[in-house]
Protein backbone atom coordinates (compact mmCIF):
# COMPACT_ATOMS: atom_id res chain seq x y z
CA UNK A 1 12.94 -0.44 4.60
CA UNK A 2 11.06 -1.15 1.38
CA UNK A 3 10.31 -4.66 2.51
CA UNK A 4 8.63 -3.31 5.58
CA UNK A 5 6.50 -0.72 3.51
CA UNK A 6 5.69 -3.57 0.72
CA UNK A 7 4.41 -5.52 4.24
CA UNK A 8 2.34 -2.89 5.05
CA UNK A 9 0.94 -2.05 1.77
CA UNK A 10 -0.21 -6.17 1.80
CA UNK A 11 -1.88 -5.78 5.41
CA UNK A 12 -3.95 -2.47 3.95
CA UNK A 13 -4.72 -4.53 0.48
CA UNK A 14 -6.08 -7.48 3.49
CA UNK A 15 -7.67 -4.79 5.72
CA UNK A 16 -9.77 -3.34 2.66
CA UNK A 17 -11.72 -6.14 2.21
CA UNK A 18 -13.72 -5.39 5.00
CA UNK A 19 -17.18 -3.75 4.12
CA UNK A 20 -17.62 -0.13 4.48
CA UNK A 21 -20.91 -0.14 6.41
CA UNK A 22 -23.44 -2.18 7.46
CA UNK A 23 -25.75 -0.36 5.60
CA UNK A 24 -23.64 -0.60 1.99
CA UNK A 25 -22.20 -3.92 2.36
CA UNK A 26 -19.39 -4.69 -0.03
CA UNK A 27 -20.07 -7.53 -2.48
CA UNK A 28 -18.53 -11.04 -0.83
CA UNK A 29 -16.46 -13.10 -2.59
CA UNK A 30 -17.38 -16.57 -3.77
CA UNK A 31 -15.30 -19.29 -4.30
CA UNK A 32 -13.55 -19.71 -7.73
CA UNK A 33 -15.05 -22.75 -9.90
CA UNK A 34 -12.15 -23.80 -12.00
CA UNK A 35 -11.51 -27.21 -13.59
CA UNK A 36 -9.98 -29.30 -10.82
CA UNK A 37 -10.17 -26.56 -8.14
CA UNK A 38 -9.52 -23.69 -8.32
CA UNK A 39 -8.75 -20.68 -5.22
CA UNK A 40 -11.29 -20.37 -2.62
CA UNK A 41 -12.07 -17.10 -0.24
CA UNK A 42 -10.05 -17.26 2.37
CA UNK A 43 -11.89 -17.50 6.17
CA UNK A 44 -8.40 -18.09 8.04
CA UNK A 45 -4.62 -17.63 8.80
CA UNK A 46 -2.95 -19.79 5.73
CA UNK A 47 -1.56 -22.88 6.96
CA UNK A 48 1.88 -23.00 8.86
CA UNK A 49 3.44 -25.49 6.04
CA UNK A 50 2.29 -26.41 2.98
CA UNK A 51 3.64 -28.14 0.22
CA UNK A 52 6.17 -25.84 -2.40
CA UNK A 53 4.86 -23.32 -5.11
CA UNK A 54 4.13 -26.36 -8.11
CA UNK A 55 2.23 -25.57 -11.58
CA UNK A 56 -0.92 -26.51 -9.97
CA UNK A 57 -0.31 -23.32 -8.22
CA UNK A 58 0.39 -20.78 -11.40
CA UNK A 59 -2.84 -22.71 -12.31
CA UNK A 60 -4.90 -21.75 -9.20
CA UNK A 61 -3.51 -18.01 -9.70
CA UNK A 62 -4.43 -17.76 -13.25
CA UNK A 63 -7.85 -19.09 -12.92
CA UNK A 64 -8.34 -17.09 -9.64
CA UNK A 65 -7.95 -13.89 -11.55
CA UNK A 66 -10.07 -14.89 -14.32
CA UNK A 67 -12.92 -15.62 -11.44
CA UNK A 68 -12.27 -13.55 -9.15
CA UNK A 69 -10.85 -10.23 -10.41
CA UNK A 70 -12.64 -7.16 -11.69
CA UNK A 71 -11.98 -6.94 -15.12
CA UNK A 72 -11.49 -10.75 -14.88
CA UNK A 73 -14.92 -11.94 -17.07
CA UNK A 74 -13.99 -9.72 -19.64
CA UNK A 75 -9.99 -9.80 -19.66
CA UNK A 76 -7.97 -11.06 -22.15
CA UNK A 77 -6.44 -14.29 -20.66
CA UNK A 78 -3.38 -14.15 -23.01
CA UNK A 79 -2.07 -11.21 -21.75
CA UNK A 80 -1.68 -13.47 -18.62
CA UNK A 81 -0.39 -15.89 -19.60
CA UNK A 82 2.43 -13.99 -21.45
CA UNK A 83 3.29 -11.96 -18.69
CA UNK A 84 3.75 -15.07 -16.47
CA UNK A 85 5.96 -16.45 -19.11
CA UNK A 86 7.56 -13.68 -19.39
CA UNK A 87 8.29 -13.68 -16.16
CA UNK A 88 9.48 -17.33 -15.49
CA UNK A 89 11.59 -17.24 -18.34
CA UNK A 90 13.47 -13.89 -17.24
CA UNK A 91 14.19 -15.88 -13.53
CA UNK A 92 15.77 -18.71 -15.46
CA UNK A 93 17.82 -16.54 -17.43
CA UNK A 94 18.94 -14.80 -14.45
CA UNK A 95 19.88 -17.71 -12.51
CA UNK A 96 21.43 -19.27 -15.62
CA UNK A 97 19.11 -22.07 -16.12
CA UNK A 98 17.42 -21.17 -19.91
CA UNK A 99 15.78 -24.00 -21.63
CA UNK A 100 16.67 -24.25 -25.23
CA UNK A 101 12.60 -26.24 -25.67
CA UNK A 102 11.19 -23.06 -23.39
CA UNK A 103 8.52 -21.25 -26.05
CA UNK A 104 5.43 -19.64 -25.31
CA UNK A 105 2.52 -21.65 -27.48
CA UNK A 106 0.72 -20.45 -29.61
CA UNK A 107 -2.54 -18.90 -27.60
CA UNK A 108 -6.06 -19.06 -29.45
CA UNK A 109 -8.55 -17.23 -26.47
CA UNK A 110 -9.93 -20.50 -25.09
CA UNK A 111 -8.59 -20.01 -21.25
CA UNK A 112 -9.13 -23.85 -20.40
CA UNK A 113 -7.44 -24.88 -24.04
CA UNK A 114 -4.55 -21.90 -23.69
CA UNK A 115 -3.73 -23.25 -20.22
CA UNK A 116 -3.36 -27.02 -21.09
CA UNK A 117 -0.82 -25.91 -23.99
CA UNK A 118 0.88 -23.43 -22.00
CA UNK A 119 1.32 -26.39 -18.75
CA UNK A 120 2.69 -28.94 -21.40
CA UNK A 121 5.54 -26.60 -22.67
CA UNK A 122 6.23 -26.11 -18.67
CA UNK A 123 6.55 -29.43 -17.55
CA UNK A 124 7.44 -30.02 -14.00
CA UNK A 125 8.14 -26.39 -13.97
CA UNK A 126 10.83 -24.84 -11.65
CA UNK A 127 9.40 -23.54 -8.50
CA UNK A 128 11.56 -20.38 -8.35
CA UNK A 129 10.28 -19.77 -11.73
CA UNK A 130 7.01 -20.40 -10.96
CA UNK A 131 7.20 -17.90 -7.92
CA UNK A 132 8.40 -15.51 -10.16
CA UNK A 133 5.55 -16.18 -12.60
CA UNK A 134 2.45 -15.70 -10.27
CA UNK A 135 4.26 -12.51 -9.15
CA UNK A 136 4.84 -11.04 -12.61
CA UNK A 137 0.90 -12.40 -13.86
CA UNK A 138 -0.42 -10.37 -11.22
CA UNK A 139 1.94 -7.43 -11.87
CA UNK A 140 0.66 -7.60 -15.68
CA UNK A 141 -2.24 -6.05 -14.13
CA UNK A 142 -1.38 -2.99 -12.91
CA UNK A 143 -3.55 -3.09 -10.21
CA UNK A 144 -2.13 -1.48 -6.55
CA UNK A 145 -4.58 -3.61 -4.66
CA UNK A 146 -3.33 -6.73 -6.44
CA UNK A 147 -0.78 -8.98 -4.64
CA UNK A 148 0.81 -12.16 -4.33
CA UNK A 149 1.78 -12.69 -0.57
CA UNK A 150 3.97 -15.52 0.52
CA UNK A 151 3.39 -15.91 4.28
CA UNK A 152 7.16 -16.25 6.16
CA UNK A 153 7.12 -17.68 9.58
CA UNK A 154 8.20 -14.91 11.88
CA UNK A 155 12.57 -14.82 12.50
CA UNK A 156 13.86 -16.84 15.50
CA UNK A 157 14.68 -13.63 18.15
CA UNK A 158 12.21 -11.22 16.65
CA UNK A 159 12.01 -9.02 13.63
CA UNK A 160 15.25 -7.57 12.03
CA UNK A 161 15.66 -4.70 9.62
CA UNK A 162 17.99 -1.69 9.17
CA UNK A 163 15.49 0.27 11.11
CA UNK A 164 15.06 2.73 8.39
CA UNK A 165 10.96 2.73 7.79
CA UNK A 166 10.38 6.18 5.88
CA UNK A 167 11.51 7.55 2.58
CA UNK A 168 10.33 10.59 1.00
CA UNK A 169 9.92 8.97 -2.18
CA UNK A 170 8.14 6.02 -1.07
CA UNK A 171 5.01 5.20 -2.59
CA UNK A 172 4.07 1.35 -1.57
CA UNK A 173 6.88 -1.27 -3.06
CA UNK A 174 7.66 1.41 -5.39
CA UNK A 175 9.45 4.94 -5.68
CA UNK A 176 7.16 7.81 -6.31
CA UNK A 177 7.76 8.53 -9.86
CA UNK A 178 6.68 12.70 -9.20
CA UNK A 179 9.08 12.51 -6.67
CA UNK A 180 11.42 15.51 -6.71
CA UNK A 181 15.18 15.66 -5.31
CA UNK A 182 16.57 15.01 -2.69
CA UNK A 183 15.32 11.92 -1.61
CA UNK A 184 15.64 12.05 2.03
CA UNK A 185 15.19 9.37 5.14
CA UNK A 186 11.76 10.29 7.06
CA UNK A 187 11.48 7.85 9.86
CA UNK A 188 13.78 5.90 12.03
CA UNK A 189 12.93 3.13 14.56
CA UNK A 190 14.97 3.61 18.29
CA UNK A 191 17.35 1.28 18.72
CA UNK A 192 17.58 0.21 15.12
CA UNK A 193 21.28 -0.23 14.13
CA UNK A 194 19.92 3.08 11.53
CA UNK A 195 19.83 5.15 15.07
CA UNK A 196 22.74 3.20 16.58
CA UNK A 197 24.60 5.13 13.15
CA UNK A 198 23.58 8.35 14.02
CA UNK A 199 21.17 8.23 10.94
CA UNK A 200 18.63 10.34 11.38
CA UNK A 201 15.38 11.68 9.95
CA UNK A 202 15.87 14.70 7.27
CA UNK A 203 19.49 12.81 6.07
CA UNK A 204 19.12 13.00 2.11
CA UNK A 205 20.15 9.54 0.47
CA UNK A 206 22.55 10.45 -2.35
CA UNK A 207 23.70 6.78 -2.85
CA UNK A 208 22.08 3.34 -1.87
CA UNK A 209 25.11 0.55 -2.95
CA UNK A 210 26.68 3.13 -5.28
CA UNK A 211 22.95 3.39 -6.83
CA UNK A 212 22.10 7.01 -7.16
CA UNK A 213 18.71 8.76 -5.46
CA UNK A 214 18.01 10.19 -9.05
CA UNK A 215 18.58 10.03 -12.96
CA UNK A 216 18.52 13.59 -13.66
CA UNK A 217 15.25 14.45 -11.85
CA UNK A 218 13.46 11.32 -12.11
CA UNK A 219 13.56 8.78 -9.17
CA UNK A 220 15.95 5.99 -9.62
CA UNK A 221 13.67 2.27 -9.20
CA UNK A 222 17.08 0.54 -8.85
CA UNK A 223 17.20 2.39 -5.31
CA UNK A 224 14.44 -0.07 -4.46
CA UNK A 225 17.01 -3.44 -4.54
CA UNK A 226 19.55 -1.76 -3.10
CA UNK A 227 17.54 -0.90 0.40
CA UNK A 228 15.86 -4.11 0.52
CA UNK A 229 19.49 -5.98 0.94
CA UNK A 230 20.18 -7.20 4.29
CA UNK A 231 23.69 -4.72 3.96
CA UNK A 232 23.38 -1.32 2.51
CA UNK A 233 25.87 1.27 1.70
CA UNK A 234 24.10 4.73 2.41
CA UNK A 235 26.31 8.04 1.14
CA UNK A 236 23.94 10.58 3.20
CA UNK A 237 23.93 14.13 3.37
CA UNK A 238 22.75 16.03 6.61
CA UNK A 239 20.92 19.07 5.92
CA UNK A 240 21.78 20.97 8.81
CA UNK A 241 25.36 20.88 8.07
CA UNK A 242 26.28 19.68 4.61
CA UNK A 243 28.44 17.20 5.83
CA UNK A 244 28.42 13.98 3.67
CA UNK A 245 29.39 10.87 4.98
CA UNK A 246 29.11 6.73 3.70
CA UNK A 247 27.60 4.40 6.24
CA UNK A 248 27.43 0.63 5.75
CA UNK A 249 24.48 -0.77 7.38
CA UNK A 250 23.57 -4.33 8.64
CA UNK A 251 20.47 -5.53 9.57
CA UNK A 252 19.99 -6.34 13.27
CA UNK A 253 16.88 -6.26 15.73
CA UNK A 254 14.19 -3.93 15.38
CA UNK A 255 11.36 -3.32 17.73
CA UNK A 256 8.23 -1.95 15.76
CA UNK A 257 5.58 -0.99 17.81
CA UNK A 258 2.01 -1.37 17.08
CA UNK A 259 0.25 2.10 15.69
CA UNK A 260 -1.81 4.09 17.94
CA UNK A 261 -3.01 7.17 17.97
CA UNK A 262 -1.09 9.88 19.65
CA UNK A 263 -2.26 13.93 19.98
CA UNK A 264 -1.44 17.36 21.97
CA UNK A 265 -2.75 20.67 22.07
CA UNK A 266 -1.35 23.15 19.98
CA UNK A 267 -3.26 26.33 20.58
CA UNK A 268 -6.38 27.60 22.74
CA UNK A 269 -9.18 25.24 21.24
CA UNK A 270 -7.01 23.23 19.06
CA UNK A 271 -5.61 19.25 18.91
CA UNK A 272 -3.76 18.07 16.95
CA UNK A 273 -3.74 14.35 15.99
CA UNK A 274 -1.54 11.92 14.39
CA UNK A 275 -3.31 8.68 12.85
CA UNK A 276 -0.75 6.27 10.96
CA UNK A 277 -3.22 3.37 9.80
CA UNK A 278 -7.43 2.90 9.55
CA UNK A 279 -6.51 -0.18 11.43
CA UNK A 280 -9.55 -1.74 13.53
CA UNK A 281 -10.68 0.84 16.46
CA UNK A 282 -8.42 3.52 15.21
CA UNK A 283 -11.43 5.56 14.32
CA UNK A 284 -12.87 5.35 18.43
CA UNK A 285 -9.41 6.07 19.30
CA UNK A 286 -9.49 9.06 17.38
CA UNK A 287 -13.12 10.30 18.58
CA UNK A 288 -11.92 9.50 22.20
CA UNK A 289 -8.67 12.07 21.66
CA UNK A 290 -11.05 14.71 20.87
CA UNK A 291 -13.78 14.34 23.88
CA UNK A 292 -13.67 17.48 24.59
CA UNK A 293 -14.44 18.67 21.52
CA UNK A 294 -12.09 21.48 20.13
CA UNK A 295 -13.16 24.10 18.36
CA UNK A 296 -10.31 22.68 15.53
CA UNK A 297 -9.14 19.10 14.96
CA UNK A 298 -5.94 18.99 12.90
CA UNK A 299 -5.96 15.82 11.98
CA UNK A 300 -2.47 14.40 10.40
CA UNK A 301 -3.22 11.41 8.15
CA UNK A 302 0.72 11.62 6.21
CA UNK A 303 2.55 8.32 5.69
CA UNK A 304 -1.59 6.45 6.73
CA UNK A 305 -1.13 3.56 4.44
CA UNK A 306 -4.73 3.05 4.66
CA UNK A 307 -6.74 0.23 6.23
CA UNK A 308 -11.05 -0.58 6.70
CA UNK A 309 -13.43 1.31 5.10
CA UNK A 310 -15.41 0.40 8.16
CA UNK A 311 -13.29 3.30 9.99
CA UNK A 312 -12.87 5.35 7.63
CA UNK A 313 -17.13 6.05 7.78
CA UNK A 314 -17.10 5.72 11.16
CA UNK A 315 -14.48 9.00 11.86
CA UNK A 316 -16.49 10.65 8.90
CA UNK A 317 -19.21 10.50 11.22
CA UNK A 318 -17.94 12.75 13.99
CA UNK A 319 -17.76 15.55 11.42
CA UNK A 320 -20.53 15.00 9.37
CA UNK A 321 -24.17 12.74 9.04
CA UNK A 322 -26.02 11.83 6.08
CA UNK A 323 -23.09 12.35 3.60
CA UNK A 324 -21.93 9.60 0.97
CA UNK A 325 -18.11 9.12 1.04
CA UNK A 326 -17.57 7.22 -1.75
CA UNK A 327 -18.74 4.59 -4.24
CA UNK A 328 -17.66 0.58 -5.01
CA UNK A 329 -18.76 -0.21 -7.93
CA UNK A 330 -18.87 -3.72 -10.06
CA UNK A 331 -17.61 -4.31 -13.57
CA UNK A 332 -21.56 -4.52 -14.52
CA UNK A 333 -24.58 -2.99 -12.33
CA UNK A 334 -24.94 -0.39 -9.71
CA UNK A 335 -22.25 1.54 -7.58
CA UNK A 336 -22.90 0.94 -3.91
CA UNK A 337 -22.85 4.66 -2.29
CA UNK A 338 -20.93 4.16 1.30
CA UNK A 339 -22.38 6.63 3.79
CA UNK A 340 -21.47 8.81 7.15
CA UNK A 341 -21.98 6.30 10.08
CA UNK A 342 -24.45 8.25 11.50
CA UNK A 343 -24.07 6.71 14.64
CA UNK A 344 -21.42 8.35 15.58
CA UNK A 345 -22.29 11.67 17.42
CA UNK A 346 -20.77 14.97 16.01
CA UNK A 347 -18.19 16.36 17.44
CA UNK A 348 -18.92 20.16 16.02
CA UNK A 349 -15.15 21.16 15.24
CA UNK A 350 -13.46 22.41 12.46
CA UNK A 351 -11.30 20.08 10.61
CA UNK A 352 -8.10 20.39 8.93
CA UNK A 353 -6.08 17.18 7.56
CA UNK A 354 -2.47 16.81 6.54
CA UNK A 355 -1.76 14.44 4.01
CA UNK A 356 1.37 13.68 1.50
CA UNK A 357 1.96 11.16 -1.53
CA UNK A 358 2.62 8.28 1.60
CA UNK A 359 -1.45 8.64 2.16
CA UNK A 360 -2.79 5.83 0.18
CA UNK A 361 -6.04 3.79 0.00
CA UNK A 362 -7.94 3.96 3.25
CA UNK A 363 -6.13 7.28 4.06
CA UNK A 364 -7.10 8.40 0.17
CA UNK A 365 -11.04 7.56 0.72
CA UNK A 366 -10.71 9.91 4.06
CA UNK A 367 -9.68 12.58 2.11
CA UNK A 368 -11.52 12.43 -0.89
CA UNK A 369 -14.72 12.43 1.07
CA UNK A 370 -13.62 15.48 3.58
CA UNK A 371 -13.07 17.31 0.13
CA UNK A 372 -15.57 16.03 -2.19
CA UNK A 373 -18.28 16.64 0.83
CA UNK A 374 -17.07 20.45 1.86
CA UNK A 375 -16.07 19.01 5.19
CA UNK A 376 -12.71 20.88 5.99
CA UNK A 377 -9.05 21.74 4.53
CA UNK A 378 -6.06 19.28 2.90
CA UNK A 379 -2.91 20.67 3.47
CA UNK A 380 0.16 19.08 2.42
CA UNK A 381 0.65 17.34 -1.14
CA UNK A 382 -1.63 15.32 -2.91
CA UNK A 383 -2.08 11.47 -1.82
CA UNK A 384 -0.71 8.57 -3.44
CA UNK A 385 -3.54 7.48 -6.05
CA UNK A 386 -3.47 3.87 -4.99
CA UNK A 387 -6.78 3.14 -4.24
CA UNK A 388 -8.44 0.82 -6.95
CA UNK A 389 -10.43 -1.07 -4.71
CA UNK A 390 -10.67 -3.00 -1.64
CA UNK A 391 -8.99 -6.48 -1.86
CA UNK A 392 -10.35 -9.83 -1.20
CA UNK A 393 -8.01 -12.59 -0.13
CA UNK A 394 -7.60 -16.40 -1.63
CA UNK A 395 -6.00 -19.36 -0.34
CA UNK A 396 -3.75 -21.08 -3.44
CA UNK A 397 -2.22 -24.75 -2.57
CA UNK A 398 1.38 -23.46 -1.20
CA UNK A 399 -0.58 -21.43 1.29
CA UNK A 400 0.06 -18.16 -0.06
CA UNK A 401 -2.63 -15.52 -1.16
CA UNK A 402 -3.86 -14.06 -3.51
CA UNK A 403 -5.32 -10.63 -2.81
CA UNK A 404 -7.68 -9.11 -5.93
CA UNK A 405 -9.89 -6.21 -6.00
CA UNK A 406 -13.25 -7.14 -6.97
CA UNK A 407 -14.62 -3.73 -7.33
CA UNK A 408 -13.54 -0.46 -7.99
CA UNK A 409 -13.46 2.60 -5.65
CA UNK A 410 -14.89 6.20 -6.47
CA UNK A 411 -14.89 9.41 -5.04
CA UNK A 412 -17.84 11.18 -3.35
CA UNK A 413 -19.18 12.63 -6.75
CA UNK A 414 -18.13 9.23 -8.85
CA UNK A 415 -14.19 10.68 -10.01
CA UNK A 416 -11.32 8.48 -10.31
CA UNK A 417 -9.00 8.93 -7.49
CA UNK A 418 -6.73 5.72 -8.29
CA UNK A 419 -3.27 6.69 -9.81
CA UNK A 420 -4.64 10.11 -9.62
CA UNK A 421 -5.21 11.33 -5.74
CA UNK A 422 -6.22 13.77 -3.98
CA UNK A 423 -5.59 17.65 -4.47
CA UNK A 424 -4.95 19.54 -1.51
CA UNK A 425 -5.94 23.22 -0.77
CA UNK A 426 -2.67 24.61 0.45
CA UNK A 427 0.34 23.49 -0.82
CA UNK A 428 3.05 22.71 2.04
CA UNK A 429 5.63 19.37 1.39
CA UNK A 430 7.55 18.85 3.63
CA UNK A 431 11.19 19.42 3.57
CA UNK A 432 14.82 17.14 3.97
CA UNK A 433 15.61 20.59 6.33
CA UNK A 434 11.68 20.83 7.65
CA UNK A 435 12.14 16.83 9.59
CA UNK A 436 16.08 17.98 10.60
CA UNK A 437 15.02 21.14 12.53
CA UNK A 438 11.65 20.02 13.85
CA UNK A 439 9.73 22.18 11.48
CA UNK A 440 6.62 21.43 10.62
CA UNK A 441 4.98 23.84 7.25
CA UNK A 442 1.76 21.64 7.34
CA UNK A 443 0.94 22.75 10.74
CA UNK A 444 2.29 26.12 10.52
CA UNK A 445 -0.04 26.64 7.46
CA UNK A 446 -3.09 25.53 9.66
CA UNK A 447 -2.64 27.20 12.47
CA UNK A 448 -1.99 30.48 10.09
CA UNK A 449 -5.79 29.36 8.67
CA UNK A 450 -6.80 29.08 12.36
């Protein structure tokens, strides 16, 4: 389950890197200019095999960030390098293969001189290692629009999985650490061997491979190994009854249908409708739900992992023209305002969005700019706060990629939404019981407002 939400928190981080508008373009990346070669922008699908993960590559990645990132220009390229020692020294440890000659050098500032001393202490280098270095130099930044993506040729007889796609906690690769108890299972694919166990949404996880939900009240991040094993032990607890039980799950075949759009009418003059990604035409999809034009839209944007900025000013514009939505702005020089596509003709209703900590990026701009811009009511919790900035993708020499923000997002009046998100006007979460018994507070508290 968390690999498939790490997946689609690396398809968002791709999908961002589109520009908002054509009338504030986002700035384009350019090739990195390293010594020897550095990454390059990439223009197409990474190659189907390329050669393995060498110290030419940690090279690429570390000189890619210095060119390409945000902050790059200005960081300080030690802390890189130590975290991506840190990090290949911690996989040989684990894996029982420490070097007794393995020391990190000692680092002056000079990024070409620093990176010569810290390849000669390497050597050949170990490619697991290495792996695990690129990943933990880009986690040394902190950034949630910073990956390192590995492309995997697609399993012989179609995707597997346990079928389990939604927990409560979930917040990208990560567990939310506001997150309250219970931690409870929010979406499960049909015909998943999760269904084929009678597991079903609203079942609270009390145990993942004898790994508790929670420490006290804080989330426990060991839960996240423990779901992405290929056999999981789940201790659940159905709401509804009490009744605890322990099922082992294996993964088998999993059919995940592409998102679409998907609404209904839930009172005289109002539709309701469900949007899980800003993926490409999701915002015409939308518009074309509501041709009629209801005197309400309630428009449910929970679990949206995000996607284009491209649709996320294009939907703007059937509720409001002329408005800026947000702002992209460079480490040095002026914020680029991104605007209303005014092209889009209004649709005249009265909008009301649902969104939880599982709204991120994409879904995050959305809301910010229906707030920020007096354009209708959040109800649910606040979003995720993982919207630093759209990504841009490069092409390293094992044909993985690198994706790095190059700019940073804004709200509509120039506030920090990243690690912060959205407020909502009406509180309503949603409960382990609420998902059991087909409840749903978010709508109930809009239709009350209706």
């Amino acid at each position: 389950m968390i690999r498939a939400l790490c997946a689609a928190v690396l398809v968002t981080a791709c999908a961002m890197s589109a520009p908002a508008s054509a009338s504030s373009p986002t700035p384009q990346p350019k090739p990195a200019t390293t010594p020897g070669g550095g990454c390059t922008a990439i223009t197409a699908p990474p190659p189907e095999s390329a050669p393995p993960t060498s110290v030419n590559t940690l090279r690429q990645a570390y000189f890619c960030v210095l060119d390409n990132y945000y902050s790059g220009p200005v960081m300080d390229a030690k802390a890189l390098l130590k975290s991506a020692f840190a990090a290949y020294t911690q996989n040989l440890m684990r894996r029982g293969a420490d070097r007794a000659d393995l020391s990190l050098p000692a680092l002056t500032g000079d990024r070409g001189a620093d990176w010569e001393a810290f390849a000669k202490v390497l050597g050949a280098g170990d490619p697991a290692a290495l792996r695990a270095a690129i990943t933990g130099m880009v986690a040394g930044l902190q950034d949630n629009h910073a990956r390192w993506v590995r492309p995997t040729p697609p399993p012989e007889g179609g995707p597997t999985g346990t079928g389990i796609v939604g927990l409560s906690a979930a917040q990208g690769p990560r567990l939310d650490p506001a997150a309250r108890p219970p931690l409870f299972i929010t979406r499960v694919l049909p015909g998943s061997p999760a269904a084929k166990a009678d597991i079903r949404a609203g079942d609270i996880v009390v145990k993942a491979n004898g790994v508790p939900a929670f420490i006290g009240d804080t989330p426990n991040q060991s839960l996240v190994d423990a779901f992405a094993s290929s056999t999981v032990r789940l201790t659940l607890k159905r709401p509804t009854t009490g009744r605890t039980r322990v099922v082992e799950l294996k993964e088998g075949p999993v059919e995940e249908r592409p998102p679409a759009v998907t609404s209904k009418k839930l009172a005289d003059d109002v539709t309701y409708v469900q949007l899980p990604g800003f993926y490409e035409g999701a915002a015409d999809q939308v518009i074309a739900k509501l041709s009629d034009k209801p005197k309400a839209v309630l428009l449910d944007l929970r679990g949206n992992g995000g996607g284009s900025p491209r649709e996320v000013t294009r939907l703007l514009g059937a509720f409001a023209h002329g408005k800026v939505t947000s702002y992209f702005c460079p480490l040095k020089g002026d914020c680029v305002p991104n605007r209303t596509d005014d092209s889009v003709p209004l649709l005249g209703s009265r909008l009301i969005v649902l969104t939880d900590r599982g709204c991120a990026s994409a879904c995050e701009d959305f809301s910010a700019a229906v707030k920020g811009n007096d354009l209708g009511t959040l109800i649910g919790t606040r979003t995720a706060g993982a919207i630093s900035g759209p990504s841009e993708a490069y092409l390293l020499d094992d044909g993985s990629v690198l994706l790095l923000p190059r700019i940073r997002h804004l709200g509509p009046a120039r506030e920090i939404i990243d690690t912060i998100g959205v407020p909502v006007d009406h509180h309503a979460p949603m409960t382990a019981l609420d998902l059991a018994t087909g409840r749903d507070p978010g709508v109930a508290k809009a239709l009350s407002l209706l």
